[in-house]
Every structure is written in structure tokens, then in C-alpha cells.
C-alpha atoms as a PDB file:
ATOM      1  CA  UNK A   1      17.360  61.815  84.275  1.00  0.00           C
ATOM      2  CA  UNK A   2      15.575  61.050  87.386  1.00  0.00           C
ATOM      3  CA  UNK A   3      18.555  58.655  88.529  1.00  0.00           C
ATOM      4  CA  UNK A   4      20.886  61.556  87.946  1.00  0.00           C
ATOM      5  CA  UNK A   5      18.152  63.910  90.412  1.00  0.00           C
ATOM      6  CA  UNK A   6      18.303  60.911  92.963  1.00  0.00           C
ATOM      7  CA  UNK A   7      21.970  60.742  93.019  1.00  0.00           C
ATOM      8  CA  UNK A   8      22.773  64.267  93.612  1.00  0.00           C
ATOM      9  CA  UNK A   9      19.899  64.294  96.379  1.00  0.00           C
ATOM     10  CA  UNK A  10      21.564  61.355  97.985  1.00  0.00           C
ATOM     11  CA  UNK A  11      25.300  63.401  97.961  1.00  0.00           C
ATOM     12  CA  UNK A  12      23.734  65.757  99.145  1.00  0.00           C
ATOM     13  CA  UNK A  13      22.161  64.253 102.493  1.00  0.00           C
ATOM     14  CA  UNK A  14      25.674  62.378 102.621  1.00  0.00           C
ATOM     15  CA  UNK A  15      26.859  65.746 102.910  1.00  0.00           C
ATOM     16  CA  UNK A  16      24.680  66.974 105.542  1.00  0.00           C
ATOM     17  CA  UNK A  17      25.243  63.557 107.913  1.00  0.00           C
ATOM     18  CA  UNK A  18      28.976  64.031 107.561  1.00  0.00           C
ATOM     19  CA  UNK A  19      28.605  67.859 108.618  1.00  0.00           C
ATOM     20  CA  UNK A  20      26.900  66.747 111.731  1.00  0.00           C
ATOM     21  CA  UNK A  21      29.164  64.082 112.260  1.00  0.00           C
ATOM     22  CA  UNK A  22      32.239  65.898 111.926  1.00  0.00           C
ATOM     23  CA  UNK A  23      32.679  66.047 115.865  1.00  0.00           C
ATOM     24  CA  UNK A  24      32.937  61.966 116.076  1.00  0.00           C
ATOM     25  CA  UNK A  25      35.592  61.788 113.411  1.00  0.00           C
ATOM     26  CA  UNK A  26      39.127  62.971 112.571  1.00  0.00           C
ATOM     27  CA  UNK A  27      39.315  65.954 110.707  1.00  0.00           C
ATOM     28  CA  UNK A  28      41.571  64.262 108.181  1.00  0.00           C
ATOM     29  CA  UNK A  29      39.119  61.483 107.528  1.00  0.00           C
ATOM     30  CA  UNK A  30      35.972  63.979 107.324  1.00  0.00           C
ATOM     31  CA  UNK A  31      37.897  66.263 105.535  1.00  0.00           C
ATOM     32  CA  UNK A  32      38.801  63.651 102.564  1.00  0.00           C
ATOM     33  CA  UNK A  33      35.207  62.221 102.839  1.00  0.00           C
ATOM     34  CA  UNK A  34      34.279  65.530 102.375  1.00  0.00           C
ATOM     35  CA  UNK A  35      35.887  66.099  99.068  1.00  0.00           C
ATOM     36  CA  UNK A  36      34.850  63.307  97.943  1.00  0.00           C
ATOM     37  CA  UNK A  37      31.406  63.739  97.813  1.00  0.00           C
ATOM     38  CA  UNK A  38      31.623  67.552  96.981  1.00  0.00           C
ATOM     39  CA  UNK A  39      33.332  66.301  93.731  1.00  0.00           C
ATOM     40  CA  UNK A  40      31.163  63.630  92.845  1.00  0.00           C
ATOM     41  CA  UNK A  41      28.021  66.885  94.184  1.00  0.00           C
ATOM     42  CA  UNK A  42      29.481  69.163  90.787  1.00  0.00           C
ATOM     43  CA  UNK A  43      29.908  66.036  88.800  1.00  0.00           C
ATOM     44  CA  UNK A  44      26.064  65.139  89.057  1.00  0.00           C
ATOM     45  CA  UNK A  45      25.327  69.144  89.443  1.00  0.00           C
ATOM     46  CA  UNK A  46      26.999  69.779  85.988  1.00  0.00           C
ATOM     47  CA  UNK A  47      25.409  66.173  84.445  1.00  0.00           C
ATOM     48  CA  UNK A  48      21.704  67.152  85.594  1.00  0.00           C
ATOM     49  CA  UNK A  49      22.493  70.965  83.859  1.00  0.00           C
ATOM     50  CA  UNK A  50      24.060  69.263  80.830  1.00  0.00           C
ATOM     51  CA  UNK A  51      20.735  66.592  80.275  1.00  0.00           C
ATOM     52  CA  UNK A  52      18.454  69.814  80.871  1.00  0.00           C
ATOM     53  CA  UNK A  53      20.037  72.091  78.083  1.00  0.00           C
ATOM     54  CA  UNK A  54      19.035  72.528  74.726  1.00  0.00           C
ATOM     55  CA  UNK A  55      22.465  72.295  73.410  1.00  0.00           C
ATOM     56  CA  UNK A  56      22.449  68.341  75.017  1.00  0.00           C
ATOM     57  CA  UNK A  57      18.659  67.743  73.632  1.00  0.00           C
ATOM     58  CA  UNK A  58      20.200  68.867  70.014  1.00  0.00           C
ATOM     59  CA  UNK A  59      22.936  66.451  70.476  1.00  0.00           C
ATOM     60  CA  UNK A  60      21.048  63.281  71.463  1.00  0.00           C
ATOM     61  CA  UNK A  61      18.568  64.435  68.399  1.00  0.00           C
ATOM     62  CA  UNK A  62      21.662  64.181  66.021  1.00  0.00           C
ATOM     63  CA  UNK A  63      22.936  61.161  67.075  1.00  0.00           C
ATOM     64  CA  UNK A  64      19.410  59.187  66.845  1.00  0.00           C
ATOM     65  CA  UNK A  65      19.264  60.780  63.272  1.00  0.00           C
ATOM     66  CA  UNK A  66      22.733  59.773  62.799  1.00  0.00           C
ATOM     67  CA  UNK A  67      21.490  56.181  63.511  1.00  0.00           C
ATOM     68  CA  UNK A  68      19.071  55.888  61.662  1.00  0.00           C
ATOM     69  CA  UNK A  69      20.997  57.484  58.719  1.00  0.00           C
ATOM     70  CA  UNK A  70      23.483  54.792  59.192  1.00  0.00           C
ATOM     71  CA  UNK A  71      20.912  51.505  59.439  1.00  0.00           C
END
């Protein structure tokens, strides 16, 4: 889980460098750069939610029980 808190902590100062940046760059290159890393912001955003739920803690419960139940 902590990887998952690094990553999006790392987007998001990627984020803030390209924002001051934007002046020494084309806008069509920052802007693509740009949506790049805002997608791959929600996809760790919605991960680090997901592995914090209690819906995901059930799941991961069930499937160790499920292994078990199957060795």
C-alpha cells in the first residue's frame, strides 16, 4: 500500500513541475503530458481508495480462505 501512496505522491509533484514548466514547452506536448499523468493521478487515486475499503479487505480475506480451502 505504501508503494501505491508513493506513486500517486510522485504524479503528483510530476504534475506540479509540468505546471510550472508549461511556459518552456509547447502546449501540445504539455498538454498530452498532462493527461497522461492526470490519468495514471485517478488510476492510483481510485487503487489507494479501493486497498483502503472494507469491501477490498473482505475480498482479499475470501480469497486467502479460498486458498487455503483449496490446499
Amino acid at each position: 500500500m505504501s508503494q501505491t501512496c508513493a506513486d500517486f505522491q510522485f504524479m503528483e509533484l510530476m504534475l506540479e513541475q509540468i505546471e510550472k514548466t508549461k511556459s518552456s514547452q509547447s502546449d501540445k506536448q504539455l498538454s498530452t503530458a498532462v493527461d497522461s499523468l492526470e490519468d495514471a493521478r485517478k488510476e492510483l487515486q481510485f487503487k489507494l481508495q479501493m486497498g483502503q475499503s472494507p469491501v477490498w479487505t473482505n475480498i482479499l480475506q475470501l480469497n486467502d480462505f479460498l486458498d487455503k480451502a483449496t490446499a
